[in-house]
PDB file of N, CA and C in Angstrom:
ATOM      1  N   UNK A   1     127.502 189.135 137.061  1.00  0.00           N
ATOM      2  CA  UNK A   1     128.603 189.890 137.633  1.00  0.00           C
ATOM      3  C   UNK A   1     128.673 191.298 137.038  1.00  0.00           C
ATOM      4  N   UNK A   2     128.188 191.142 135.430  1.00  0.00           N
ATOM      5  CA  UNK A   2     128.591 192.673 134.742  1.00  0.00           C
ATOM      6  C   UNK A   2     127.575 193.609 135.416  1.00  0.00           C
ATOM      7  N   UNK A   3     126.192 192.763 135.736  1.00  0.00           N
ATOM      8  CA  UNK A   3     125.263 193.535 136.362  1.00  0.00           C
ATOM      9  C   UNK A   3     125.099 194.093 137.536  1.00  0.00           C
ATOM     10  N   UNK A   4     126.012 193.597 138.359  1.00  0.00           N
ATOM     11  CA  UNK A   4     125.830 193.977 139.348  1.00  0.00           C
ATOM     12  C   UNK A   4     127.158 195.063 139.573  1.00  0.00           C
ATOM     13  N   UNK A   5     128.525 195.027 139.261  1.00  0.00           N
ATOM     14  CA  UNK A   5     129.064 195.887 138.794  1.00  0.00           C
ATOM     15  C   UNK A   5     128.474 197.491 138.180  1.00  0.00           C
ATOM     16  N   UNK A   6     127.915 197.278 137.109  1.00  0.00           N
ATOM     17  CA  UNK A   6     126.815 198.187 136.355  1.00  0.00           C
ATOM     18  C   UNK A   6     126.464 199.015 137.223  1.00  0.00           C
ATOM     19  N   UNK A   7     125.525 197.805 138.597  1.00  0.00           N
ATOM     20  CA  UNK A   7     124.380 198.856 139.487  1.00  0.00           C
ATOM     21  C   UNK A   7     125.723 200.010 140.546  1.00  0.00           C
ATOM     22  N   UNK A   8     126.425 199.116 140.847  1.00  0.00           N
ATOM     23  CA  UNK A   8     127.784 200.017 141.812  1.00  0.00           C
ATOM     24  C   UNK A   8     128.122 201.205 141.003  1.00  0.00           C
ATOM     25  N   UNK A   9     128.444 201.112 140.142  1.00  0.00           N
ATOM     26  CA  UNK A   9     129.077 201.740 139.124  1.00  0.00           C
ATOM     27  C   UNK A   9     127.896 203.095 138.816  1.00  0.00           C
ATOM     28  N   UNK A  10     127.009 202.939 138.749  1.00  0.00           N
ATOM     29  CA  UNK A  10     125.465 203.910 138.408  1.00  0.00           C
ATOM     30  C   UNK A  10     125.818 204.652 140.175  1.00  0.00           C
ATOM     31  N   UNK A  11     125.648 203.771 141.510  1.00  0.00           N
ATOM     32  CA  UNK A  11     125.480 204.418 142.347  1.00  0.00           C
ATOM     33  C   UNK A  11     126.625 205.116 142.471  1.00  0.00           C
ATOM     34  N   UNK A  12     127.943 205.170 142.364  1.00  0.00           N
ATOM     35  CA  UNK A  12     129.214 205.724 142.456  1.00  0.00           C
ATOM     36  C   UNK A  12     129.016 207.112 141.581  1.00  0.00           C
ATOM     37  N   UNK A  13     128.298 207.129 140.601  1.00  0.00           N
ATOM     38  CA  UNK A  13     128.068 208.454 139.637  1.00  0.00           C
ATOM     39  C   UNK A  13     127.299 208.942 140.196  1.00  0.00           C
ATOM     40  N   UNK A  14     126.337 208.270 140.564  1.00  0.00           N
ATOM     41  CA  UNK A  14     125.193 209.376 141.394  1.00  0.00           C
ATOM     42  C   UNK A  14     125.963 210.109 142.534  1.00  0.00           C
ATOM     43  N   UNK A  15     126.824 208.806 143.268  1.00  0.00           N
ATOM     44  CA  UNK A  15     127.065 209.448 144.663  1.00  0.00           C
ATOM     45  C   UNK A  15     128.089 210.371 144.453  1.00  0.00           C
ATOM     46  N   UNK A  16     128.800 210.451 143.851  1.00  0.00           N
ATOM     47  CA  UNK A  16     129.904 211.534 143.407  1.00  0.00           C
ATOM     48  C   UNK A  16     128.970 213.098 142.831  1.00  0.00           C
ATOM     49  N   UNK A  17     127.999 212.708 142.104  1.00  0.00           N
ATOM     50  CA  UNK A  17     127.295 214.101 141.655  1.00  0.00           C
ATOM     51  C   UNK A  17     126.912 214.910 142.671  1.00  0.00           C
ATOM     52  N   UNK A  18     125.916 213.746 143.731  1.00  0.00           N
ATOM     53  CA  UNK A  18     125.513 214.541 144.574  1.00  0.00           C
ATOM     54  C   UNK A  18     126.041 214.783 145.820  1.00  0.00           C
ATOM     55  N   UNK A  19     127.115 214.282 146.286  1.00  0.00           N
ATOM     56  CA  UNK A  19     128.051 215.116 147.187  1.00  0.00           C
ATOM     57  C   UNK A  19     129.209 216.608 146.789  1.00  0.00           C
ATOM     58  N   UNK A  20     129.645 216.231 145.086  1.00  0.00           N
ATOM     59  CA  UNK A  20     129.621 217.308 144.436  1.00  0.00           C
ATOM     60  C   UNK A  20     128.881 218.529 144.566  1.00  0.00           C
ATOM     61  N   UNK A  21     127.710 218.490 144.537  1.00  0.00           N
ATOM     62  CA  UNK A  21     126.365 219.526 144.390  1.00  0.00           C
ATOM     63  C   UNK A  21     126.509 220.194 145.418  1.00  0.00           C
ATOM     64  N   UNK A  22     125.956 219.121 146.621  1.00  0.00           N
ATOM     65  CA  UNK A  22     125.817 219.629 148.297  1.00  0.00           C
ATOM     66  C   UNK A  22     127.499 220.642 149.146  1.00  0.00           C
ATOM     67  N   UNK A  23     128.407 220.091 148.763  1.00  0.00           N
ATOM     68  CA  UNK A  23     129.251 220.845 149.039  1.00  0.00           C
ATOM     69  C   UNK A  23     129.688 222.584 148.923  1.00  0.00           C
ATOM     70  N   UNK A  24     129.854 223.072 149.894  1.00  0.00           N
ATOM     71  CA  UNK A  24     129.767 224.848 149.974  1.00  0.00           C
ATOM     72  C   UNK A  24     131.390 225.220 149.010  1.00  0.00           C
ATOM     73  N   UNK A  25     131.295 225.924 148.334  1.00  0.00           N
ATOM     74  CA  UNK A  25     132.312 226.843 147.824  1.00  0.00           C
ATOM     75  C   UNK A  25     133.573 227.227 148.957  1.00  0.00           C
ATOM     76  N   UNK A  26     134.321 227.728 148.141  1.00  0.00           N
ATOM     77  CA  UNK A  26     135.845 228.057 149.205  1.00  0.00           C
ATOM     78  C   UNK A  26     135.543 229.382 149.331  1.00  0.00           C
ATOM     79  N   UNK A  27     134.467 230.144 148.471  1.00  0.00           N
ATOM     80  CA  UNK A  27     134.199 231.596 149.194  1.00  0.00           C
ATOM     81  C   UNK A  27     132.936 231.326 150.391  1.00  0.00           C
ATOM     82  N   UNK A  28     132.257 230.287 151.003  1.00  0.00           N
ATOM     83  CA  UNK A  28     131.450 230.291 151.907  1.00  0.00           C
ATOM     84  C   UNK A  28     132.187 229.902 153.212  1.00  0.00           C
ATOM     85  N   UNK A  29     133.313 229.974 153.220  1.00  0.00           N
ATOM     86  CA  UNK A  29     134.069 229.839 154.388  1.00  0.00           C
ATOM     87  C   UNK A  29     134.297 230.932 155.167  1.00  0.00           C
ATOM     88  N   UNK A  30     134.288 232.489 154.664  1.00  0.00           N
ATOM     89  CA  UNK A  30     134.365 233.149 155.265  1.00  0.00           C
ATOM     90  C   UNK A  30     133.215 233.298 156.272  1.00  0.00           C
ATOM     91  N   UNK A  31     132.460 233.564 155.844  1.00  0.00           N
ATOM     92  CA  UNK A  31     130.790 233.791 156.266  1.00  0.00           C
ATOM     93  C   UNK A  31     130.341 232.243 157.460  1.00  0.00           C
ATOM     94  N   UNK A  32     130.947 231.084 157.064  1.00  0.00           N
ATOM     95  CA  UNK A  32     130.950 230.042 158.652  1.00  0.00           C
ATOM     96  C   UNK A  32     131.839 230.320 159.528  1.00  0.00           C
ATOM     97  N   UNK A  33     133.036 231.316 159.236  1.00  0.00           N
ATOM     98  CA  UNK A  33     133.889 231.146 160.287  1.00  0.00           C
ATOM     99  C   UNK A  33     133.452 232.155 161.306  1.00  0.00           C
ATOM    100  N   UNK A  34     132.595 233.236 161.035  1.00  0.00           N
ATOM    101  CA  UNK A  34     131.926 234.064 161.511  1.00  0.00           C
ATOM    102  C   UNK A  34     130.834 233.429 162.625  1.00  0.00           C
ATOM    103  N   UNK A  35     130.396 232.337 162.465  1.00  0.00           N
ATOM    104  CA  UNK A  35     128.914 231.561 162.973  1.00  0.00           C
ATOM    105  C   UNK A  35     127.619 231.678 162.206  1.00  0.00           C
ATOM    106  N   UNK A  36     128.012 231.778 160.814  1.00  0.00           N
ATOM    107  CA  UNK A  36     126.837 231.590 159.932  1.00  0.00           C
ATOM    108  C   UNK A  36     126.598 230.209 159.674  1.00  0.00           C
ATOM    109  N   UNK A  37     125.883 229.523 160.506  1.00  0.00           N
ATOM    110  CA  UNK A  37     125.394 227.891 160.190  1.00  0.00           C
ATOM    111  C   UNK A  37     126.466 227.011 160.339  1.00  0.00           C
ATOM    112  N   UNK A  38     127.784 227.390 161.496  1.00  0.00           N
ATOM    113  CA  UNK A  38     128.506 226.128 161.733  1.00  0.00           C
ATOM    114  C   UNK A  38     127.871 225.533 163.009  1.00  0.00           C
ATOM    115  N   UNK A  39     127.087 226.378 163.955  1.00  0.00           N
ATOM    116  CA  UNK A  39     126.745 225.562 164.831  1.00  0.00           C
ATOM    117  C   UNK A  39     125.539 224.466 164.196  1.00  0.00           C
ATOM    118  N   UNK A  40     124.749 224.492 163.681  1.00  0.00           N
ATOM    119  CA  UNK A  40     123.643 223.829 162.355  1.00  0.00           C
ATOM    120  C   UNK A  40     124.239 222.346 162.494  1.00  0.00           C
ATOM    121  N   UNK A  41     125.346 222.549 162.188  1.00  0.00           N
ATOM    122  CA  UNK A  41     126.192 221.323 161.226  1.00  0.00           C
ATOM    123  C   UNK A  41     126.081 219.944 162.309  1.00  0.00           C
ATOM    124  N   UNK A  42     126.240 218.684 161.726  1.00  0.00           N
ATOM    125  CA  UNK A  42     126.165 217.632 162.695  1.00  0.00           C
ATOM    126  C   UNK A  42     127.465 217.123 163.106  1.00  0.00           C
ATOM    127  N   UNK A  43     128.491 217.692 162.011  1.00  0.00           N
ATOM    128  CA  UNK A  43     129.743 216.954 162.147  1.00  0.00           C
ATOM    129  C   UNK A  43     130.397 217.770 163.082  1.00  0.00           C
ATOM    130  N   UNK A  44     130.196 219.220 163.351  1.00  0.00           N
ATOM    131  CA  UNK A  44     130.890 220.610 163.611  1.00  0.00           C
ATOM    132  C   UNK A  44     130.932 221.092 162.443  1.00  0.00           C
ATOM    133  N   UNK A  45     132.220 222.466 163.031  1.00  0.00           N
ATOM    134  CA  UNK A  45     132.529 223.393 162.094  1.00  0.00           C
ATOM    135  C   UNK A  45     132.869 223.096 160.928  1.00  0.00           C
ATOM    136  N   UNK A  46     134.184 222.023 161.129  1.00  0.00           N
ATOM    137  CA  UNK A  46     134.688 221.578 160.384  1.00  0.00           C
ATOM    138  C   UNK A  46     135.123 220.738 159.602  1.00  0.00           C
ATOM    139  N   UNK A  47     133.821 219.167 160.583  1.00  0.00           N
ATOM    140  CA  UNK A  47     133.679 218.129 160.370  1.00  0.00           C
ATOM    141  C   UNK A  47     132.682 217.418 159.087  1.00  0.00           C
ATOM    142  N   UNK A  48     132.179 218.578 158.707  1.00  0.00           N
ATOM    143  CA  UNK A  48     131.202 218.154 157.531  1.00  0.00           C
ATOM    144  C   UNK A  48     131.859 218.204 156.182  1.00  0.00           C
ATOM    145  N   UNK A  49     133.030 219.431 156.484  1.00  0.00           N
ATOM    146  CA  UNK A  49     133.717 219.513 155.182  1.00  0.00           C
ATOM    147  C   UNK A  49     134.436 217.980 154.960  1.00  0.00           C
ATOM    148  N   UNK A  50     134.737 218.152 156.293  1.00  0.00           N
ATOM    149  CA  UNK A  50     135.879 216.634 155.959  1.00  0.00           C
ATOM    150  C   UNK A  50     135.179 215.254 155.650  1.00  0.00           C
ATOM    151  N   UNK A  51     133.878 215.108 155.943  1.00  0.00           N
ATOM    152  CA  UNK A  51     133.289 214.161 155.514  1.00  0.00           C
ATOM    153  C   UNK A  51     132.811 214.133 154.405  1.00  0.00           C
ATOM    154  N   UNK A  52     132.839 215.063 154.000  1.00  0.00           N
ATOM    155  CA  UNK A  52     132.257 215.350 152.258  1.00  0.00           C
ATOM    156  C   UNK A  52     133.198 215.311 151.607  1.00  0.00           C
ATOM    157  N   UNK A  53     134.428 215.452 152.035  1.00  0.00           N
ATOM    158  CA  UNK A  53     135.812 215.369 151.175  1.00  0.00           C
ATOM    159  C   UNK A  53     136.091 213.710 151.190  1.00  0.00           C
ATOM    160  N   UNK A  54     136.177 213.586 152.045  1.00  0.00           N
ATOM    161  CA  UNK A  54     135.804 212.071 152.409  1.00  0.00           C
ATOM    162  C   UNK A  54     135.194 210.997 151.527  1.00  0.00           C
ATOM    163  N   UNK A  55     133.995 211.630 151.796  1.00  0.00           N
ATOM    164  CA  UNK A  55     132.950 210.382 151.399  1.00  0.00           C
ATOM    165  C   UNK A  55     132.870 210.844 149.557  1.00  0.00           C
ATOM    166  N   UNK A  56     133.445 212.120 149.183  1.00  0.00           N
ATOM    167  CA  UNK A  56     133.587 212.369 147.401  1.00  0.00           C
ATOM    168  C   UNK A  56     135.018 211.783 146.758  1.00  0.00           C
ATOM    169  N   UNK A  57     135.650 211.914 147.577  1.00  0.00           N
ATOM    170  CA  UNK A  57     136.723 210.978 147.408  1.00  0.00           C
ATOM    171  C   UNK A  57     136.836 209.331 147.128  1.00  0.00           C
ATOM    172  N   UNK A  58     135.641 208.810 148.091  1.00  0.00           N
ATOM    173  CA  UNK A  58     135.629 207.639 147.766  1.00  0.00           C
ATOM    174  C   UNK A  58     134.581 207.091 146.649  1.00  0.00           C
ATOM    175  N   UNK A  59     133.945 208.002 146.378  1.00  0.00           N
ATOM    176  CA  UNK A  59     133.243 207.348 145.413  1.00  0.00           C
ATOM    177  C   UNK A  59     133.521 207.533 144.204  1.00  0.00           C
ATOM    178  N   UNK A  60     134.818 208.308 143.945  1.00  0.00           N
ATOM    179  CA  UNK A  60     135.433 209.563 142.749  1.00  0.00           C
ATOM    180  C   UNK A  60     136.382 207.747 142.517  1.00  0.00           C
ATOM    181  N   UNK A  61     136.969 207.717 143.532  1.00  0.00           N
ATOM    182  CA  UNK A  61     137.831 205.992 143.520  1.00  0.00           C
ATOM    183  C   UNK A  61     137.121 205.002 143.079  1.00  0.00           C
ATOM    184  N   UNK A  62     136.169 204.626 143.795  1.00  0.00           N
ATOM    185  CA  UNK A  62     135.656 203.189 143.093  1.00  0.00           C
ATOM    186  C   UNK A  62     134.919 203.348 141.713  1.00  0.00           C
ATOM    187  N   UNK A  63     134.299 205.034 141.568  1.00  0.00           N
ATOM    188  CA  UNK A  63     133.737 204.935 139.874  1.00  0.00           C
ATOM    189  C   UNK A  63     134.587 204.713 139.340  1.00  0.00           C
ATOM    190  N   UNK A  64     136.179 205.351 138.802  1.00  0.00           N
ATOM    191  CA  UNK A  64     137.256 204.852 138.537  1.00  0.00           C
ATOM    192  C   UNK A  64     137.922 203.687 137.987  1.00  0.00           C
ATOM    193  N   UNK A  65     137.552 203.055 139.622  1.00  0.00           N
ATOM    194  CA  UNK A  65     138.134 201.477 139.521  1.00  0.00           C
ATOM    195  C   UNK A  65     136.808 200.756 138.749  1.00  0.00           C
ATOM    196  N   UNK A  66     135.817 201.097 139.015  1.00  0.00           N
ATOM    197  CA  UNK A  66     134.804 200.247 138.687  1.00  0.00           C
ATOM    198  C   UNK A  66     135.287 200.402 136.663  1.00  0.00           C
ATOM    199  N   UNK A  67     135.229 201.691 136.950  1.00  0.00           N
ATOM    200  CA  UNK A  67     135.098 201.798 134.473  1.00  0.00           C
ATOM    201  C   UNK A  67     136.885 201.209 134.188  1.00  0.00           C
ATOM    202  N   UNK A  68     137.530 201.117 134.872  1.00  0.00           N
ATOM    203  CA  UNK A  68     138.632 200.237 134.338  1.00  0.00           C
ATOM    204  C   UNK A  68     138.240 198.658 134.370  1.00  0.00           C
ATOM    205  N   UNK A  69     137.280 197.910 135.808  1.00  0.00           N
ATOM    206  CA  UNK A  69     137.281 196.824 135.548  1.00  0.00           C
ATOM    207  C   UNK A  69     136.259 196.350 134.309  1.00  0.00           C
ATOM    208  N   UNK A  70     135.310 197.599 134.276  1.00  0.00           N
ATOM    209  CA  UNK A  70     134.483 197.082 133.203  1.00  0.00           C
ATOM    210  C   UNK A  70     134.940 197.427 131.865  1.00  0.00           C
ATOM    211  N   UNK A  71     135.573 198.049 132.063  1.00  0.00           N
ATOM    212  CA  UNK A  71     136.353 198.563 130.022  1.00  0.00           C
ATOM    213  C   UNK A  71     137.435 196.873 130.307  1.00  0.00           C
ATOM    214  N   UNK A  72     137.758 196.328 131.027  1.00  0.00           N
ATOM    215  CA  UNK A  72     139.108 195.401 131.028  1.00  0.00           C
ATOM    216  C   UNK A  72     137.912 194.036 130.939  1.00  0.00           C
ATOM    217  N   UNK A  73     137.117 194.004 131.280  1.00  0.00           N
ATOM    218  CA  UNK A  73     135.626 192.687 131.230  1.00  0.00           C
ATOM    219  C   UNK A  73     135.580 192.513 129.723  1.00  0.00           C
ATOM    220  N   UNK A  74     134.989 194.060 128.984  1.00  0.00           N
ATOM    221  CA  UNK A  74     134.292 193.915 128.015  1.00  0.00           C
ATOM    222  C   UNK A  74     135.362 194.061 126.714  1.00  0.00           C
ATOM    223  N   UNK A  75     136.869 194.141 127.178  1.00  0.00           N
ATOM    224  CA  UNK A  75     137.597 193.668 125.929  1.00  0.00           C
ATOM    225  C   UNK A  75     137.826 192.713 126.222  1.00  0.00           C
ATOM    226  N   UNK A  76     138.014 191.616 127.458  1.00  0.00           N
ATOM    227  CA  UNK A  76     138.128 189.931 127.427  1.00  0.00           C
ATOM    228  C   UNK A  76     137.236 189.394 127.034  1.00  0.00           C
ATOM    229  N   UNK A  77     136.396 190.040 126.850  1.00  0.00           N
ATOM    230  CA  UNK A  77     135.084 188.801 126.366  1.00  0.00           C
ATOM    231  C   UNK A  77     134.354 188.830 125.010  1.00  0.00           C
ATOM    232  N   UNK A  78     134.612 187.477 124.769  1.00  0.00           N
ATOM    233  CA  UNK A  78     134.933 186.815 122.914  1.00  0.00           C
ATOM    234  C   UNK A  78     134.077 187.544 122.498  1.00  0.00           C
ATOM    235  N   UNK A  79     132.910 187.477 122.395  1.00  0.00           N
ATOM    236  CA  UNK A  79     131.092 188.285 121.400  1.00  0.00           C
ATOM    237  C   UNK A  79     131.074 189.255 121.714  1.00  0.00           C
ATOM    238  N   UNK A  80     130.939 190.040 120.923  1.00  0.00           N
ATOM    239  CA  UNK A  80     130.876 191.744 120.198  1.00  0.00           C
ATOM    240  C   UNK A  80     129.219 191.829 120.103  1.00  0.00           C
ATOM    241  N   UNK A  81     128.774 192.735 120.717  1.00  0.00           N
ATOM    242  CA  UNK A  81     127.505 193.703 120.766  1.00  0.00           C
ATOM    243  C   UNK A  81     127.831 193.832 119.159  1.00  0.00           C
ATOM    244  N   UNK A  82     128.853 194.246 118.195  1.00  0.00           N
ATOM    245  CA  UNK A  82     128.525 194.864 117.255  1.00  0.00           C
ATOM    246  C   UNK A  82     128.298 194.152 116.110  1.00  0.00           C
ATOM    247  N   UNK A  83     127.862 194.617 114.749  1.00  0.00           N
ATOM    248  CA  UNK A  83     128.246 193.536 114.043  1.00  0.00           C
ATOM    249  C   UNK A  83     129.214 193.396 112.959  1.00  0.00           C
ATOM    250  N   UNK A  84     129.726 192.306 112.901  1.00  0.00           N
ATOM    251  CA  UNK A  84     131.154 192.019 112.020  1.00  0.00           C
ATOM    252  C   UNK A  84     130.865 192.287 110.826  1.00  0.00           C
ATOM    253  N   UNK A  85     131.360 193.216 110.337  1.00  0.00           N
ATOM    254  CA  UNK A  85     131.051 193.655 108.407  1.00  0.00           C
ATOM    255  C   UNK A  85     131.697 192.592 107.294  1.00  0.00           C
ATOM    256  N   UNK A  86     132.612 191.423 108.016  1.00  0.00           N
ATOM    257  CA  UNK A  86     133.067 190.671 107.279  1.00  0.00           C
ATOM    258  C   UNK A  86     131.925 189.323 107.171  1.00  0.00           C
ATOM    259  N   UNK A  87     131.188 189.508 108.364  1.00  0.00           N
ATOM    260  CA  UNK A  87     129.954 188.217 107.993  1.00  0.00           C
ATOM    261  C   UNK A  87     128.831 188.714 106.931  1.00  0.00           C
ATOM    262  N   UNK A  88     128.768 190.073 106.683  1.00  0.00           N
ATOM    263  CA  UNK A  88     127.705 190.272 105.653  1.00  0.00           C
ATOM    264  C   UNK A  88     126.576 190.936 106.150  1.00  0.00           C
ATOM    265  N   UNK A  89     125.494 191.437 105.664  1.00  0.00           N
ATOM    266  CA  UNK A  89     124.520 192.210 106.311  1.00  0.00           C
ATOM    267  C   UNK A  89     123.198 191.022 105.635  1.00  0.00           C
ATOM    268  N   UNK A  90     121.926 190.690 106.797  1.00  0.00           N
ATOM    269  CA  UNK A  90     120.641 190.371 106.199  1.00  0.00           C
ATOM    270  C   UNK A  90     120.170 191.313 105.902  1.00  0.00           C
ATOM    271  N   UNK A  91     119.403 191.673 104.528  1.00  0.00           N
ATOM    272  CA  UNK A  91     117.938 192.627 104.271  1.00  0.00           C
ATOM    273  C   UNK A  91     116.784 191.960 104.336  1.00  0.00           C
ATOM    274  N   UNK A  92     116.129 192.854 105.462  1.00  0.00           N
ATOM    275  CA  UNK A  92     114.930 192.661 105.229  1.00  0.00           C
ATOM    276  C   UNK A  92     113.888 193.132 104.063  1.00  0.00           C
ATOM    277  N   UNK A  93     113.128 192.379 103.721  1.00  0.00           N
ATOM    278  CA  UNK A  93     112.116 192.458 102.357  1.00  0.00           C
ATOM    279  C   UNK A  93     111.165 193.298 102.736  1.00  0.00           C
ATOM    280  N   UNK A  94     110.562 194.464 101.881  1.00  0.00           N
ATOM    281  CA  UNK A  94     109.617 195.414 102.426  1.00  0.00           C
ATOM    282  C   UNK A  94     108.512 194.992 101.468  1.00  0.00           C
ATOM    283  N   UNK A  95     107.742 194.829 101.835  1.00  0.00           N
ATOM    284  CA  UNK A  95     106.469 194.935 100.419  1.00  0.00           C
ATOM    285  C   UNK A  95     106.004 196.208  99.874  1.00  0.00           C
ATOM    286  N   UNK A  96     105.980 196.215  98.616  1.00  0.00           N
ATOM    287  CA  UNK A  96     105.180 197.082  98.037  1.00  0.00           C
ATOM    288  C   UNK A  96     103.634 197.343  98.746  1.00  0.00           C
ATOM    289  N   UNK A  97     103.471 198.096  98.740  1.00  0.00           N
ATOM    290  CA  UNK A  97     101.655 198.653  99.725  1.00  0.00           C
ATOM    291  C   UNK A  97     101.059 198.527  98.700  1.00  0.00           C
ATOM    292  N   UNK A  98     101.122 199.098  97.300  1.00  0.00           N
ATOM    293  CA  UNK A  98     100.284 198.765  96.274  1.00  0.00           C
ATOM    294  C   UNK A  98     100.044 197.029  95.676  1.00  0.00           C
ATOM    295  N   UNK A  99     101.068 196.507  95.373  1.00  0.00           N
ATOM    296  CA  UNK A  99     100.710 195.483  94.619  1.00  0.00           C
ATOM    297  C   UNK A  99     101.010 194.186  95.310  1.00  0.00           C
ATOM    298  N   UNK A 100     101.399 194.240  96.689  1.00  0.00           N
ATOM    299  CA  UNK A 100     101.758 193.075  97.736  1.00  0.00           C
ATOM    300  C   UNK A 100     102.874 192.547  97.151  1.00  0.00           C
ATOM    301  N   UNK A 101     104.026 192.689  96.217  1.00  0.00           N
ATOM    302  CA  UNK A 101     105.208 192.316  95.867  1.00  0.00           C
ATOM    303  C   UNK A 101     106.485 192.570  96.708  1.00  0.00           C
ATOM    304  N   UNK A 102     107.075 191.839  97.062  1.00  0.00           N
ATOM    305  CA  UNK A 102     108.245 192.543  97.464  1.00  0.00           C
ATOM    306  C   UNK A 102     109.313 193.539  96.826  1.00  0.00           C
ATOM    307  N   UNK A 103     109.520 194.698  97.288  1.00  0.00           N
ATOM    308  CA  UNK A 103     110.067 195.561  96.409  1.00  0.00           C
ATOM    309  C   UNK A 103     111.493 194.807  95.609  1.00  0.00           C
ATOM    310  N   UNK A 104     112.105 194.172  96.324  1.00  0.00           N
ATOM    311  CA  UNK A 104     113.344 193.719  95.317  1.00  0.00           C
ATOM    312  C   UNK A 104     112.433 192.934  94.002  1.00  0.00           C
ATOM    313  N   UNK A 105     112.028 192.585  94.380  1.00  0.00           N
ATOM    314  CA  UNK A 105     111.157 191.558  92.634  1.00  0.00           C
ATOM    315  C   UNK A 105     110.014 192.585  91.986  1.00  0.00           C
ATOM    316  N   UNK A 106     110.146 193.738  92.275  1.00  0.00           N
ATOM    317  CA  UNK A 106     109.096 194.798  91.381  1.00  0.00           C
ATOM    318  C   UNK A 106     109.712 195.215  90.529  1.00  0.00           C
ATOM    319  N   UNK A 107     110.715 195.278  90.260  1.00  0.00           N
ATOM    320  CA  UNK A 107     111.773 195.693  88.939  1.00  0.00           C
ATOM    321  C   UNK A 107     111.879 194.520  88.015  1.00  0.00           C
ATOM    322  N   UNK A 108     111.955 193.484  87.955  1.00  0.00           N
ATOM    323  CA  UNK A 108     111.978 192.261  87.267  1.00  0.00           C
ATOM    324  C   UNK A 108     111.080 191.803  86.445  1.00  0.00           C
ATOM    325  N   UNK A 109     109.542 192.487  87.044  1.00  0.00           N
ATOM    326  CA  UNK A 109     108.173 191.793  86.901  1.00  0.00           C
ATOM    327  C   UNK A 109     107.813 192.813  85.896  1.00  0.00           C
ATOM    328  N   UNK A 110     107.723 192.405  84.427  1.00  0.00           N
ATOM    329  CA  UNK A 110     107.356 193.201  83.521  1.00  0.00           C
ATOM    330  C   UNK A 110     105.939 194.131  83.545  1.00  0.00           C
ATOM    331  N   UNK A 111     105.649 195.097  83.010  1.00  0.00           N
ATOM    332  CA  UNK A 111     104.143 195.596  83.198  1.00  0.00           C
ATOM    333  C   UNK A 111     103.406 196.074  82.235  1.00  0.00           C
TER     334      UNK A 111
END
């Protein structure tokens, strides 16, 4: 479920960036109202704006909704990615390269 959430959630960022991007400025309005590239358009003049307002709107919503349901998932659920400093830390043992000892027992070992 978290995964597939995840993938929505990835496409909602994308799709918000790149309708972001593609969208014309509030100073390129002058220059379409003239007939610079509104006939072009598939929606009309004025129909592309509104679908881009549209369709950035909705994906601006469900990224949204999506990082509240997943921030509200991943504090209900018991196991922590992290780790608890009250259980203690394992070390791993490195060997010495010279004498094949493990470095914690090279201080001990008289010479």
């Amino acid at each position: 479920m978290i995964q597939v959430l995840l993938v929505i959630y990835l496409v909602a960022a994308l799709g918000v960036i790149g309708l972001v991007l593609i969208q014309q400025g509030k100073g390129a309005d002058m220059g379409a109202s003239f007939g610079a590239g509104a006939s072009n358009t598939v929606f009309g003049a004025s129909g592309s704006g509104n679908f881009l307002t549209r369709m950035t709107a909705f994906f601006a919503i469900a990224f949204f909704a999506i990082s509240l349901i997943l921030g509200n998932m991943y504090t209900q659920k018991g196991e922590s990615q992290w780790v608890d400093p009250s259980l203690g830390q394992t070390v791993e043992q490195v060997q010495d390269a010279a004498s094949g000892i493990p470095a914690e027992k090279a201080d001990e070992i008289p010479q």
